[in-house]
PDB file of N, CA and C in Angstrom:
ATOM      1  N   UNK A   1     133.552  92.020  71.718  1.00  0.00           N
ATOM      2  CA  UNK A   1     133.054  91.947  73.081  1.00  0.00           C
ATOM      3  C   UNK A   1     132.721  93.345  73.618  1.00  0.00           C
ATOM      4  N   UNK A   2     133.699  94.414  73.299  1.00  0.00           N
ATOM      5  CA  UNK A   2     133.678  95.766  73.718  1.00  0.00           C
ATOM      6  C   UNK A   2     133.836  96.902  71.951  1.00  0.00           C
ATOM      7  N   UNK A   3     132.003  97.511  72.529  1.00  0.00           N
ATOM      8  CA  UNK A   3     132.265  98.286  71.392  1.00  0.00           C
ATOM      9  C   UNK A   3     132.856  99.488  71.799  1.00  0.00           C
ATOM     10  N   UNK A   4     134.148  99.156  71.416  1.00  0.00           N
ATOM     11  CA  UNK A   4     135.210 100.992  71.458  1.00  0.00           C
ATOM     12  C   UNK A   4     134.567 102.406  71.355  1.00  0.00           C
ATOM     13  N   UNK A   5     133.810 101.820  70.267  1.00  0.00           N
ATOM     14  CA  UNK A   5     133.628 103.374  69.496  1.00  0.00           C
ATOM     15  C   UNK A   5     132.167 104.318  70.854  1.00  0.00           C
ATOM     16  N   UNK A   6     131.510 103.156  71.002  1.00  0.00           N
ATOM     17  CA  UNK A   6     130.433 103.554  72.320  1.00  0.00           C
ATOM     18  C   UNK A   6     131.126 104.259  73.602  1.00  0.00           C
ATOM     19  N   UNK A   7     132.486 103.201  73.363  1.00  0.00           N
ATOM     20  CA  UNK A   7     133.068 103.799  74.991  1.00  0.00           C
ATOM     21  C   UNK A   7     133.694 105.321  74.683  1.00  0.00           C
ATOM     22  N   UNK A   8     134.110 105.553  73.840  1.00  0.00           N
ATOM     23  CA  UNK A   8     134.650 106.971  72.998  1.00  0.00           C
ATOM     24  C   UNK A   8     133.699 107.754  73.424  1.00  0.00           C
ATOM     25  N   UNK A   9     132.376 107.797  72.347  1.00  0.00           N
ATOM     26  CA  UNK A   9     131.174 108.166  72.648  1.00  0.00           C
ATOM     27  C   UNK A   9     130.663 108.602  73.982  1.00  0.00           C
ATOM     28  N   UNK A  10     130.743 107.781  75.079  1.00  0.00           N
ATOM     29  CA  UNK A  10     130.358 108.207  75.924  1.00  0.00           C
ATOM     30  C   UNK A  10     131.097 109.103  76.878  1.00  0.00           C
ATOM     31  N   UNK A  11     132.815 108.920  76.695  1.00  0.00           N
ATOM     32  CA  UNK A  11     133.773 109.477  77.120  1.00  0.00           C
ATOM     33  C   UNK A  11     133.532 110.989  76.892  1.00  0.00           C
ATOM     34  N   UNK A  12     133.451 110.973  75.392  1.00  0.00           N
ATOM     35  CA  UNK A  12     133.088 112.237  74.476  1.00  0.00           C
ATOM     36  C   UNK A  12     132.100 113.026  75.117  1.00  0.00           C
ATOM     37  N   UNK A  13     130.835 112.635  75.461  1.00  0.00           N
ATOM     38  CA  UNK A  13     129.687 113.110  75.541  1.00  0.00           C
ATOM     39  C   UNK A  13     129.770 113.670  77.507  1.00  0.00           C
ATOM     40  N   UNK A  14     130.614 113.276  78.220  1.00  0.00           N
ATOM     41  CA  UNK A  14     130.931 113.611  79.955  1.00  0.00           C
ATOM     42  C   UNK A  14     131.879 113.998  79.818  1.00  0.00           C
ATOM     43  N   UNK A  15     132.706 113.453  79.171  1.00  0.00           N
ATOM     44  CA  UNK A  15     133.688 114.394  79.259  1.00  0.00           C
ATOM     45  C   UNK A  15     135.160 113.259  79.996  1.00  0.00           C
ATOM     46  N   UNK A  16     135.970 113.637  80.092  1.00  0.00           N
ATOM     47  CA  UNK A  16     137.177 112.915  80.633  1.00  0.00           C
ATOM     48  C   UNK A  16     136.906 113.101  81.765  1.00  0.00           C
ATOM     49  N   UNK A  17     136.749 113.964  82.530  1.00  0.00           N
ATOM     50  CA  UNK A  17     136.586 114.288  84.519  1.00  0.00           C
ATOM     51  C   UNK A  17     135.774 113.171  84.863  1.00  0.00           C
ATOM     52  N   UNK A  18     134.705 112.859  84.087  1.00  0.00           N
ATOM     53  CA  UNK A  18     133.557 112.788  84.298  1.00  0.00           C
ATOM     54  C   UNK A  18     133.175 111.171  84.366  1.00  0.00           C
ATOM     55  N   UNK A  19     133.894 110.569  83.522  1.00  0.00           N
ATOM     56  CA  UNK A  19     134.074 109.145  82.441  1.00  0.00           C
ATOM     57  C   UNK A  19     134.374 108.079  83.733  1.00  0.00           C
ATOM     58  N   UNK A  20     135.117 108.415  84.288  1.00  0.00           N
ATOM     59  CA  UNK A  20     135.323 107.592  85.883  1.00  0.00           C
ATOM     60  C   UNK A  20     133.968 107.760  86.619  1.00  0.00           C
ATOM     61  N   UNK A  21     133.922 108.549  87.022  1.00  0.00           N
ATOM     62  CA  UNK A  21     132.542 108.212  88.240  1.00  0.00           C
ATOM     63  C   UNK A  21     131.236 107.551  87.341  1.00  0.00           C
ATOM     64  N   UNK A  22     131.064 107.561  85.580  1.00  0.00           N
ATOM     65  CA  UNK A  22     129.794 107.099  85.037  1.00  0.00           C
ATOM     66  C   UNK A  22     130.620 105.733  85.288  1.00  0.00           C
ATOM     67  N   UNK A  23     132.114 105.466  84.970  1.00  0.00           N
ATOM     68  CA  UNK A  23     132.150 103.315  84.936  1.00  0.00           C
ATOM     69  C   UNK A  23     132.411 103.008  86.622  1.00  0.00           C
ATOM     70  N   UNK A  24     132.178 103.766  87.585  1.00  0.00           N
ATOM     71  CA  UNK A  24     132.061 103.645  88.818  1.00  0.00           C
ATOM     72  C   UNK A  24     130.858 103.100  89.339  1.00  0.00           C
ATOM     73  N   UNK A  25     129.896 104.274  88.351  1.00  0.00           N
ATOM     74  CA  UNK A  25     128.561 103.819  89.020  1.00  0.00           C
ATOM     75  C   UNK A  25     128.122 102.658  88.221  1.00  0.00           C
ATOM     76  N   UNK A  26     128.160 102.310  86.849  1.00  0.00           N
ATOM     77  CA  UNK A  26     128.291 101.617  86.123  1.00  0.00           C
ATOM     78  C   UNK A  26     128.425  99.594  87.406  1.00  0.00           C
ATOM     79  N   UNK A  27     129.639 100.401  87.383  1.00  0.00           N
ATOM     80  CA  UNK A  27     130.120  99.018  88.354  1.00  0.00           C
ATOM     81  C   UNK A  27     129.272  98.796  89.100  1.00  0.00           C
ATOM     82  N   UNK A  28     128.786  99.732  90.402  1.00  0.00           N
ATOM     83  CA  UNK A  28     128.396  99.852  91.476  1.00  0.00           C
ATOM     84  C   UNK A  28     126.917  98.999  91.097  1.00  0.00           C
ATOM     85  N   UNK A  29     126.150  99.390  90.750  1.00  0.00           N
ATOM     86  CA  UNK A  29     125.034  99.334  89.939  1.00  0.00           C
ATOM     87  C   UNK A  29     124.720  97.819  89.793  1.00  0.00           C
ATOM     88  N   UNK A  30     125.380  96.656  88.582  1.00  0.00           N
ATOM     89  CA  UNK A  30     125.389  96.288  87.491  1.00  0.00           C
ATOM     90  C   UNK A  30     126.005  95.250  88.888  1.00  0.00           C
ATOM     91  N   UNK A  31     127.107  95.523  89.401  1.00  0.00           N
ATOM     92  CA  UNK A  31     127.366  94.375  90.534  1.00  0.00           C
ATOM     93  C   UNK A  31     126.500  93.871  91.132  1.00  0.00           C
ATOM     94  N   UNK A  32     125.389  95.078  91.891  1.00  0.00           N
ATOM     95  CA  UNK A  32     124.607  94.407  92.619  1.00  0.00           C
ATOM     96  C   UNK A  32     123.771  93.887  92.177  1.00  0.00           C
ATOM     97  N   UNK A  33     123.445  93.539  90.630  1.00  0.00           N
ATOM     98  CA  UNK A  33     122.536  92.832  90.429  1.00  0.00           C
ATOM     99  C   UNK A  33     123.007  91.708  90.066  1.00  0.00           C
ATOM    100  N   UNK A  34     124.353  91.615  89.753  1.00  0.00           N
ATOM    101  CA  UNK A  34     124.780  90.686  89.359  1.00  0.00           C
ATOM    102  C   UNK A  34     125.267  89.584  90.779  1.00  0.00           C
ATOM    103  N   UNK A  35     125.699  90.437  91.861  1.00  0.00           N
ATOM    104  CA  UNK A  35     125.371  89.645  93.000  1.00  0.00           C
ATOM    105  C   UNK A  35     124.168  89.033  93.783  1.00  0.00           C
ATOM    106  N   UNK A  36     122.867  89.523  94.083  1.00  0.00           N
ATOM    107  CA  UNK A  36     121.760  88.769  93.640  1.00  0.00           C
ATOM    108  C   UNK A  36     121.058  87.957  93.014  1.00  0.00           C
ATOM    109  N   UNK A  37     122.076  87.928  91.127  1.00  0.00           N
ATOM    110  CA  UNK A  37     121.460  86.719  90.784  1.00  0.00           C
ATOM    111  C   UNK A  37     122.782  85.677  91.129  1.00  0.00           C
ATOM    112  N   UNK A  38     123.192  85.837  91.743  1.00  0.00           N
ATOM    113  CA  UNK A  38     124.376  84.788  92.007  1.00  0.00           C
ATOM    114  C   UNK A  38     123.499  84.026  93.262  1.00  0.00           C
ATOM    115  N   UNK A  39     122.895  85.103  94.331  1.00  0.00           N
ATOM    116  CA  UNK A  39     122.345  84.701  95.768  1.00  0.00           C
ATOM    117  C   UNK A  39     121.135  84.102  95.394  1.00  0.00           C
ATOM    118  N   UNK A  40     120.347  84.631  94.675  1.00  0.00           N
ATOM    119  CA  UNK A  40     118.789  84.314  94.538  1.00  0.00           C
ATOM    120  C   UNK A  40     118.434  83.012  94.015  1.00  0.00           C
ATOM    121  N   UNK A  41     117.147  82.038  94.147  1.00  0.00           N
ATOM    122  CA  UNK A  41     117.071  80.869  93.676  1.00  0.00           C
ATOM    123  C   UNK A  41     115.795  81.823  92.834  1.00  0.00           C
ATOM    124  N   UNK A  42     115.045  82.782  93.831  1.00  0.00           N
ATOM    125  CA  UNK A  42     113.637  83.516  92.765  1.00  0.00           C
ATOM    126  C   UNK A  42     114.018  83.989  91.591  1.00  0.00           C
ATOM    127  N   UNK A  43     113.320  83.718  90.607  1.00  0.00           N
ATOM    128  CA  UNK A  43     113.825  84.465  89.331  1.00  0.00           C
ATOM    129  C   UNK A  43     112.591  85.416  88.771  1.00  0.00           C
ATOM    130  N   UNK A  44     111.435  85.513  90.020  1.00  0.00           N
ATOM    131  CA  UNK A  44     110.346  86.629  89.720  1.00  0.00           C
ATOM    132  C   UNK A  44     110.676  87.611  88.885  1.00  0.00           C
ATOM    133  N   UNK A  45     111.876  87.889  89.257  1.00  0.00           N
ATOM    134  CA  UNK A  45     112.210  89.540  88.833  1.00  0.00           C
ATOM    135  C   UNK A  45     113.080  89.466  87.635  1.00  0.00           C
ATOM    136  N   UNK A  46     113.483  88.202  87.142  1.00  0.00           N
ATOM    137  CA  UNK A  46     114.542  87.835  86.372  1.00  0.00           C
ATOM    138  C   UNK A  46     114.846  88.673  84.935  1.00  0.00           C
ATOM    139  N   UNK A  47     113.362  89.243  84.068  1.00  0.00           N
ATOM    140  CA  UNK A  47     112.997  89.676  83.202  1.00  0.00           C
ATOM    141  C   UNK A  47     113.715  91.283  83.129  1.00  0.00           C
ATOM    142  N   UNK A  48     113.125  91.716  84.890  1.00  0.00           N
ATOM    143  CA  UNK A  48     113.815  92.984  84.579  1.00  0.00           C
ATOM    144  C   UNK A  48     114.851  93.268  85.167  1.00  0.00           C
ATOM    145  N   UNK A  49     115.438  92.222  85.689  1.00  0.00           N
ATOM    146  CA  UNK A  49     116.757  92.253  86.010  1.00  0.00           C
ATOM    147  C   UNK A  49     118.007  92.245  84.983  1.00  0.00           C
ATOM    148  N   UNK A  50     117.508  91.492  83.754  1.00  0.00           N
ATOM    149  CA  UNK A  50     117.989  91.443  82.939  1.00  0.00           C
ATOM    150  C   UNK A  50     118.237  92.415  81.902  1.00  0.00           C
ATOM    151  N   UNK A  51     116.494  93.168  81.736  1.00  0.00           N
ATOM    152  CA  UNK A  51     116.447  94.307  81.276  1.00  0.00           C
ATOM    153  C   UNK A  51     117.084  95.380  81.465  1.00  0.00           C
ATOM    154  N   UNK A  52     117.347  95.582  82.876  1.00  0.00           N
ATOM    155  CA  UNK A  52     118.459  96.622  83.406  1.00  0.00           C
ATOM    156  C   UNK A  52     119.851  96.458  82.885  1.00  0.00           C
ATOM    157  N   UNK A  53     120.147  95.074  83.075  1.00  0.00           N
ATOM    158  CA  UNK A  53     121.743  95.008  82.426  1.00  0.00           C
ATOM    159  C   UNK A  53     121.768  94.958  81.835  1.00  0.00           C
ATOM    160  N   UNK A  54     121.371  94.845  80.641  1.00  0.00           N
ATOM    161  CA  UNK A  54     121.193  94.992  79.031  1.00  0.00           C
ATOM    162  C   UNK A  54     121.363  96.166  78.601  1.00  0.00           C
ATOM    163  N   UNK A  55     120.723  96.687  79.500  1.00  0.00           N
ATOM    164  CA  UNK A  55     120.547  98.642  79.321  1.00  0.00           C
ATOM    165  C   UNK A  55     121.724  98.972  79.924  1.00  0.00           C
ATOM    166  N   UNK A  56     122.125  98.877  80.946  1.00  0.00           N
ATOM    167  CA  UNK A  56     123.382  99.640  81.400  1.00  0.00           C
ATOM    168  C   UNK A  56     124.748  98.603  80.592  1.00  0.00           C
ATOM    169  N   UNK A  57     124.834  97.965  80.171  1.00  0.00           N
ATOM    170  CA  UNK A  57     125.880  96.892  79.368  1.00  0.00           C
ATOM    171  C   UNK A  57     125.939  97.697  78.177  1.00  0.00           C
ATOM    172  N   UNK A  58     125.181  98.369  77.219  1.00  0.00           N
ATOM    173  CA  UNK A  58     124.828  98.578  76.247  1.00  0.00           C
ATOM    174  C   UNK A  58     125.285  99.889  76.448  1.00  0.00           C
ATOM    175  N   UNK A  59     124.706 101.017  77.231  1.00  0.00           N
ATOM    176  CA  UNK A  59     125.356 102.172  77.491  1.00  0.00           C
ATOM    177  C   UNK A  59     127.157 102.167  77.784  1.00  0.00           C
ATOM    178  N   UNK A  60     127.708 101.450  78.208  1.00  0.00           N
ATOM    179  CA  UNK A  60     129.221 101.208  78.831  1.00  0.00           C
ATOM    180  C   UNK A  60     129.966 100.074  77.675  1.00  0.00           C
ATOM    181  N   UNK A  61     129.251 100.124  76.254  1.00  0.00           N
ATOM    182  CA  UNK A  61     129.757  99.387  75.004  1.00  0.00           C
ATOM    183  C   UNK A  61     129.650  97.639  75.556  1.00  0.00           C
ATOM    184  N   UNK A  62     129.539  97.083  75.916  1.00  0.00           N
ATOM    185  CA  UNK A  62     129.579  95.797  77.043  1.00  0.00           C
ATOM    186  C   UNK A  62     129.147  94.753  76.140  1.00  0.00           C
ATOM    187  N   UNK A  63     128.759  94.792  75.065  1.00  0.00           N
ATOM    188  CA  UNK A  63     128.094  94.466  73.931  1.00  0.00           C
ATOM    189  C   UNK A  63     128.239  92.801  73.896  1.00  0.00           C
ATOM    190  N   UNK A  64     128.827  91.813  74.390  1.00  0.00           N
ATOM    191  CA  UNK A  64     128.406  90.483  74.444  1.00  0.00           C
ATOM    192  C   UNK A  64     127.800  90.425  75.740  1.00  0.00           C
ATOM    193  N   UNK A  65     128.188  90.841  76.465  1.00  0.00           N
ATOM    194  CA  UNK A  65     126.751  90.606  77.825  1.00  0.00           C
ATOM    195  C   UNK A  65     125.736  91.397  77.529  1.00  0.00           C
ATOM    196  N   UNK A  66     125.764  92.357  76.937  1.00  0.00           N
ATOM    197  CA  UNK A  66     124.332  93.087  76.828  1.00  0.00           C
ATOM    198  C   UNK A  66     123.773  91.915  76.055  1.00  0.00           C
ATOM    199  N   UNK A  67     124.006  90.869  75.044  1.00  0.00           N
ATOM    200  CA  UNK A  67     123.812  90.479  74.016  1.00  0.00           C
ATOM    201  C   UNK A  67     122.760  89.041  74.872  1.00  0.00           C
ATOM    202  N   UNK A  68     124.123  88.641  75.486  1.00  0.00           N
ATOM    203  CA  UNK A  68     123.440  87.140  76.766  1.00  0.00           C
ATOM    204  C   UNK A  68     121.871  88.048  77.622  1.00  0.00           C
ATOM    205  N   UNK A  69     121.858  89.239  78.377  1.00  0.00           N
ATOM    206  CA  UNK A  69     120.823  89.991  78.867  1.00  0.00           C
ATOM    207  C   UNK A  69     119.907  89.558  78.115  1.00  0.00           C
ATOM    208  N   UNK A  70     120.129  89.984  76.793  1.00  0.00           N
ATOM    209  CA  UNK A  70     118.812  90.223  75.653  1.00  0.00           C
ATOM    210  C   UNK A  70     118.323  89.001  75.767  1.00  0.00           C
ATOM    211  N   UNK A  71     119.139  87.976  75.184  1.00  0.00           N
ATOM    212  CA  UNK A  71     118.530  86.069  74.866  1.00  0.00           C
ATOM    213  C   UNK A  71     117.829  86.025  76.705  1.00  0.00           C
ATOM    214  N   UNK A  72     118.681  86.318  77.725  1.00  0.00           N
ATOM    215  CA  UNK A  72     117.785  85.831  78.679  1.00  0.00           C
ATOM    216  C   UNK A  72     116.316  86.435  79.258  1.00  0.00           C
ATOM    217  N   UNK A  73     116.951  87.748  78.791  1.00  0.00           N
ATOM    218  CA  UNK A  73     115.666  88.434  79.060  1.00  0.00           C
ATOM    219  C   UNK A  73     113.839  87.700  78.078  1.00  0.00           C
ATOM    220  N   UNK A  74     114.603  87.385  76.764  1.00  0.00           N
ATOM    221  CA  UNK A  74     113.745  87.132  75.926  1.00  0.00           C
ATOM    222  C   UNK A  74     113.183  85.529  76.351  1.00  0.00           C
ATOM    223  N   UNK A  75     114.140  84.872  77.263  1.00  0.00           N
ATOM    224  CA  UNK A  75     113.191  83.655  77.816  1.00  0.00           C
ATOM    225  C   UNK A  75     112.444  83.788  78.901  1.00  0.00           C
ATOM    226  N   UNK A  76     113.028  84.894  79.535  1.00  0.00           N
ATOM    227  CA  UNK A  76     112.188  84.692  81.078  1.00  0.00           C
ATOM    228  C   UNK A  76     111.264  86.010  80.410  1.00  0.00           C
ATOM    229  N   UNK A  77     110.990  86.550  79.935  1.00  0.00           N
ATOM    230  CA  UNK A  77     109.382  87.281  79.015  1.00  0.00           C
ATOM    231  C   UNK A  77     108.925  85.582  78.676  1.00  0.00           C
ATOM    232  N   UNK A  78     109.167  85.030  78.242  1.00  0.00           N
ATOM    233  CA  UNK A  78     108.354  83.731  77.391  1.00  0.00           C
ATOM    234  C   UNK A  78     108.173  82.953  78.503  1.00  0.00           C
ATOM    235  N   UNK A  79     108.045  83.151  79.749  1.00  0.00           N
ATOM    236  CA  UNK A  79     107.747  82.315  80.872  1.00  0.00           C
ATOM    237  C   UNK A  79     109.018  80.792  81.180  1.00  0.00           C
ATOM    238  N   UNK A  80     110.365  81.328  80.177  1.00  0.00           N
ATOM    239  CA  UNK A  80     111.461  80.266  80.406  1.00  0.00           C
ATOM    240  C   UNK A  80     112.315  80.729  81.598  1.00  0.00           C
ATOM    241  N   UNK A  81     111.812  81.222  82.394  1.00  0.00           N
ATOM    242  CA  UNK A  81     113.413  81.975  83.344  1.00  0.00           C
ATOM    243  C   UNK A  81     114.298  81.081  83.886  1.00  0.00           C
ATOM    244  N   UNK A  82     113.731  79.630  84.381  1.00  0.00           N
ATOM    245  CA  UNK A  82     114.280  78.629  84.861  1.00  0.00           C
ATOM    246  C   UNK A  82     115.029  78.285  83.736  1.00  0.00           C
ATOM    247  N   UNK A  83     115.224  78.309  82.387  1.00  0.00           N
ATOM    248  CA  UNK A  83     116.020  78.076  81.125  1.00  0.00           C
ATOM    249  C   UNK A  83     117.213  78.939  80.988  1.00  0.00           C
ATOM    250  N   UNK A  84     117.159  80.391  81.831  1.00  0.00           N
ATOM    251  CA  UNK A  84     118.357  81.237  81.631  1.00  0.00           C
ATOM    252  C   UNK A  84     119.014  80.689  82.164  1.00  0.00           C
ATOM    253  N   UNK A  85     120.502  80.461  81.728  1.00  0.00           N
ATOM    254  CA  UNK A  85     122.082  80.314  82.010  1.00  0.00           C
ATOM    255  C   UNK A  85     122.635  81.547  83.178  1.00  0.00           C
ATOM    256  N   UNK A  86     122.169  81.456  83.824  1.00  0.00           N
ATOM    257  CA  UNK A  86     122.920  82.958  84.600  1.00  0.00           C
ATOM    258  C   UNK A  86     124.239  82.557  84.767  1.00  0.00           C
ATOM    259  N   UNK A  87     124.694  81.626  84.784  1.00  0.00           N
ATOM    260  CA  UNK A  87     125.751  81.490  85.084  1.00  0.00           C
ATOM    261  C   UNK A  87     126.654  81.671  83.606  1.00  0.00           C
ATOM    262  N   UNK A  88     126.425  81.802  82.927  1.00  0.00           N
ATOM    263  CA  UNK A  88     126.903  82.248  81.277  1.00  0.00           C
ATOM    264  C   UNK A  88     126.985  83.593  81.077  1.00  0.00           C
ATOM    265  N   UNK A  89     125.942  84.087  81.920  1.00  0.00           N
ATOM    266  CA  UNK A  89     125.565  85.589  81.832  1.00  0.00           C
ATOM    267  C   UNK A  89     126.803  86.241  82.725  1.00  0.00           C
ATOM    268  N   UNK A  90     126.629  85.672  83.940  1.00  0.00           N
ATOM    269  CA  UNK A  90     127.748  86.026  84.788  1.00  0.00           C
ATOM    270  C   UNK A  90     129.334  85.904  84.343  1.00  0.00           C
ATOM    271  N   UNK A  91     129.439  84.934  83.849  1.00  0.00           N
ATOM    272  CA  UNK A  91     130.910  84.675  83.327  1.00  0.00           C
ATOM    273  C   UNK A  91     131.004  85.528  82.279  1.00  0.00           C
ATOM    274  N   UNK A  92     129.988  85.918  81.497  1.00  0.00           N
ATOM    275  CA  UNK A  92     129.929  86.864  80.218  1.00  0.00           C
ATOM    276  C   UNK A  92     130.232  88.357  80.907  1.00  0.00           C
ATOM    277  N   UNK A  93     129.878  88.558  82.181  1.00  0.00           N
ATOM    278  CA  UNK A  93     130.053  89.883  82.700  1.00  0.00           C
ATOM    279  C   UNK A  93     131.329  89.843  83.035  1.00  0.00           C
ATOM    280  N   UNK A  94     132.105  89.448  83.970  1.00  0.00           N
ATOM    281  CA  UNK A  94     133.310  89.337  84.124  1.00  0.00           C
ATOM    282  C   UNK A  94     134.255  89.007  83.351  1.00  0.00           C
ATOM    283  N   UNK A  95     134.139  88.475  81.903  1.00  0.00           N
ATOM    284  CA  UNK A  95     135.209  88.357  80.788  1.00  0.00           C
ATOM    285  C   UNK A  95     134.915  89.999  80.380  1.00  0.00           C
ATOM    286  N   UNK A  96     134.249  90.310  80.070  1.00  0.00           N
ATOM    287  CA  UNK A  96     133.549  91.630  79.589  1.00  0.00           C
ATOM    288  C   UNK A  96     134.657  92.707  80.133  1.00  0.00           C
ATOM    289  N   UNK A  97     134.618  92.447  81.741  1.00  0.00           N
ATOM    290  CA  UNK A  97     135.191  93.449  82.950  1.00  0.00           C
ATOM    291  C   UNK A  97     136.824  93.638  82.464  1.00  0.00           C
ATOM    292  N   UNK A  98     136.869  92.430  82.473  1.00  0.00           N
ATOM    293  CA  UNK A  98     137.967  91.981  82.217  1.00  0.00           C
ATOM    294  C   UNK A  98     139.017  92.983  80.537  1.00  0.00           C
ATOM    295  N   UNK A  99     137.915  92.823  80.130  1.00  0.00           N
ATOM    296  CA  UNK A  99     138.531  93.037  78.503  1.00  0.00           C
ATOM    297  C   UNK A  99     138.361  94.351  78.714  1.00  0.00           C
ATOM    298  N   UNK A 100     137.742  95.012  78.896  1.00  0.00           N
ATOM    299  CA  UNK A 100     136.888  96.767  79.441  1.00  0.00           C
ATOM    300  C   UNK A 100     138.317  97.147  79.721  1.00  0.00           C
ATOM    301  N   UNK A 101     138.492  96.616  80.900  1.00  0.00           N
ATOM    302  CA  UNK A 101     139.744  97.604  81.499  1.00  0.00           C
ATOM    303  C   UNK A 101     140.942  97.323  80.930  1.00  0.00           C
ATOM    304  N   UNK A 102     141.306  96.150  80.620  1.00  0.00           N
ATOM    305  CA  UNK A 102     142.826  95.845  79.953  1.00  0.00           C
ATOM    306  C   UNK A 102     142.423  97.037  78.438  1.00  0.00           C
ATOM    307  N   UNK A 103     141.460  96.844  78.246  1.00  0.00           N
ATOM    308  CA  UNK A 103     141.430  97.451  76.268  1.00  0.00           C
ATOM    309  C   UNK A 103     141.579  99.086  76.698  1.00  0.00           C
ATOM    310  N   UNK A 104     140.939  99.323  78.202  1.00  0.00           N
ATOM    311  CA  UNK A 104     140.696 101.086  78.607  1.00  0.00           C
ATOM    312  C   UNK A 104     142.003 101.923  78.767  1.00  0.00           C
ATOM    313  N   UNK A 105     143.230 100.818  79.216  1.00  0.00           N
ATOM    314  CA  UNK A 105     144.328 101.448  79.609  1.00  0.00           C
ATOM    315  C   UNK A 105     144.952 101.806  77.893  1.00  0.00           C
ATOM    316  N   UNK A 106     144.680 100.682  77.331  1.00  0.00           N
ATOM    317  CA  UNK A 106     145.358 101.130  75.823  1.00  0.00           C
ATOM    318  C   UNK A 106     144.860 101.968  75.269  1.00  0.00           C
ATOM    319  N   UNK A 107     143.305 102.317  75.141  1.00  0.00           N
ATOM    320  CA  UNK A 107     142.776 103.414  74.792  1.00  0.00           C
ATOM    321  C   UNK A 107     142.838 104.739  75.286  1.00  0.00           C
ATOM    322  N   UNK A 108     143.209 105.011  76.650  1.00  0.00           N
ATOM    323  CA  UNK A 108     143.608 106.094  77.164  1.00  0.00           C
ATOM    324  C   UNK A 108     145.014 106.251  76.836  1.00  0.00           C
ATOM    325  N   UNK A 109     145.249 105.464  76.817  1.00  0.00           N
ATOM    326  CA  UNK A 109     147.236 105.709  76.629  1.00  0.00           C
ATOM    327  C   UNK A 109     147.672 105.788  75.226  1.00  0.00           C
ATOM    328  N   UNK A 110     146.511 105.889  74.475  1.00  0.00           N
ATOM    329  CA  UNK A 110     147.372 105.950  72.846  1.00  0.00           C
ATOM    330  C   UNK A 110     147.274 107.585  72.676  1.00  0.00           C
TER     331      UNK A 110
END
Protein backbone atom coordinates (compact mmCIF):
# COMPACT_ATOMS: atom_id res chain seq x y z
CA UNK A 1 0.00 0.00 0.00
CA UNK A 2 2.98 2.28 1.15
CA UNK A 3 6.16 2.26 -0.75
CA UNK A 4 8.75 2.73 2.27
CA UNK A 5 11.61 2.98 0.33
CA UNK A 6 9.94 6.36 -1.67
CA UNK A 7 9.06 7.68 1.74
CA UNK A 8 12.95 7.25 2.81
CA UNK A 9 13.77 8.78 -0.45
CA UNK A 10 12.01 11.64 -0.07
CA UNK A 11 12.84 12.08 3.64
CA UNK A 12 16.48 11.69 2.34
CA UNK A 13 16.29 14.13 -0.39
CA UNK A 14 14.56 17.42 2.34
CA UNK A 15 15.89 16.35 4.75
CA UNK A 16 14.31 15.47 8.35
CA UNK A 17 13.39 19.42 9.26
CA UNK A 18 11.90 19.50 6.22
CA UNK A 19 9.83 15.96 5.73
CA UNK A 20 6.87 17.42 7.95
CA UNK A 21 5.87 20.53 6.22
CA UNK A 22 6.28 18.38 2.45
CA UNK A 23 3.38 15.52 4.27
CA UNK A 24 1.64 18.76 5.56
CA UNK A 25 1.30 20.20 2.38
CA UNK A 26 0.90 16.87 0.93
CA UNK A 27 -2.25 16.64 3.17
CA UNK A 28 -3.36 20.10 2.72
CA UNK A 29 -3.37 19.77 -1.00
CA UNK A 30 -4.64 16.14 -1.79
CA UNK A 31 -7.63 16.85 0.94
CA UNK A 32 -8.98 19.43 -0.92
CA UNK A 33 -9.41 17.60 -3.75
CA UNK A 34 -10.43 14.88 -2.22
CA UNK A 35 -13.14 16.98 -0.50
CA UNK A 36 -14.61 18.25 -3.73
CA UNK A 37 -14.90 15.05 -5.18
CA UNK A 38 -16.85 14.00 -2.21
CA UNK A 39 -19.10 17.59 -2.82
CA UNK A 40 -19.18 17.63 -6.60
CA UNK A 41 -21.84 15.74 -8.81
CA UNK A 42 -19.50 17.58 -12.09
CA UNK A 43 -16.90 15.32 -13.02
CA UNK A 44 -15.65 17.94 -15.94
CA UNK A 45 -12.51 18.14 -14.24
CA UNK A 46 -12.42 14.53 -13.07
CA UNK A 47 -9.39 13.54 -15.44
CA UNK A 48 -7.21 16.07 -13.90
CA UNK A 49 -8.25 15.80 -10.73
CA UNK A 50 -7.21 12.56 -10.71
CA UNK A 51 -4.08 13.28 -12.47
CA UNK A 52 -3.00 15.47 -9.64
CA UNK A 53 -3.50 12.75 -7.06
CA UNK A 54 -1.81 10.27 -8.75
CA UNK A 55 1.06 12.63 -8.92
CA UNK A 56 1.14 13.81 -5.47
CA UNK A 57 0.14 9.94 -4.08
CA UNK A 58 3.07 8.74 -5.99
CA UNK A 59 5.53 11.41 -4.75
CA UNK A 60 4.44 10.64 -0.76
CA UNK A 61 4.94 6.51 -1.75
CA UNK A 62 0.82 6.29 -1.53
CA UNK A 63 1.15 3.67 -4.11
CA UNK A 64 -2.46 1.88 -4.00
CA UNK A 65 -4.29 5.15 -4.37
CA UNK A 66 -1.94 6.49 -6.75
CA UNK A 67 -2.75 3.10 -8.44
CA UNK A 68 -7.05 3.63 -8.14
CA UNK A 69 -6.01 7.65 -9.60
CA UNK A 70 -4.37 5.95 -12.57
CA UNK A 71 -7.51 3.25 -13.48
CA UNK A 72 -9.77 6.36 -12.88
CA UNK A 73 -8.00 8.74 -14.49
CA UNK A 74 -7.69 6.26 -17.49
CA UNK A 75 -11.68 6.11 -17.66
CA UNK A 76 -12.60 9.55 -17.38
CA UNK A 77 -9.65 10.24 -20.48
CA UNK A 78 -11.93 7.46 -22.32
CA UNK A 79 -15.00 9.65 -21.81
CA UNK A 80 -16.09 6.95 -18.69
CA UNK A 81 -15.95 9.48 -15.70
CA UNK A 82 -19.47 8.62 -14.66
CA UNK A 83 -17.81 4.82 -14.38
CA UNK A 84 -15.14 6.08 -11.74
CA UNK A 85 -15.71 4.63 -8.21
CA UNK A 86 -14.72 7.75 -6.29
CA UNK A 87 -15.90 6.40 -3.61
CA UNK A 88 -13.15 3.43 -3.79
CA UNK A 89 -10.76 6.06 -4.54
CA UNK A 90 -11.68 7.86 -1.44
CA UNK A 91 -11.72 4.94 0.88
CA UNK A 92 -8.36 3.98 -0.91
CA UNK A 93 -7.07 7.46 0.34
CA UNK A 94 -7.91 7.18 3.82
CA UNK A 95 -6.80 3.42 4.35
CA UNK A 96 -3.59 4.75 2.68
CA UNK A 97 -3.61 7.78 5.54
CA UNK A 98 -4.17 5.49 7.75
CA UNK A 99 -1.29 2.95 7.09
CA UNK A 100 1.21 6.19 6.21
CA UNK A 101 1.17 7.27 9.67
CA UNK A 102 0.82 4.09 11.85
CA UNK A 103 3.94 2.52 9.42
CA UNK A 104 5.72 6.50 9.87
CA UNK A 105 5.91 6.24 13.64
CA UNK A 106 7.72 2.77 13.27
CA UNK A 107 9.90 4.03 10.70
CA UNK A 108 11.04 7.00 12.54
CA UNK A 109 11.39 5.15 15.71
CA UNK A 110 13.57 2.27 14.55
Amino acid sequence: MILWSRVNELRDEVGPDDFQEVIDLFLEEVEGVIARLREEDDRSQLEQDLHFLKGSALNLGFATFSDLCQDGERLAAGGKADQVDLAAIIDGYEQSKVVFFDGLRDHLAA
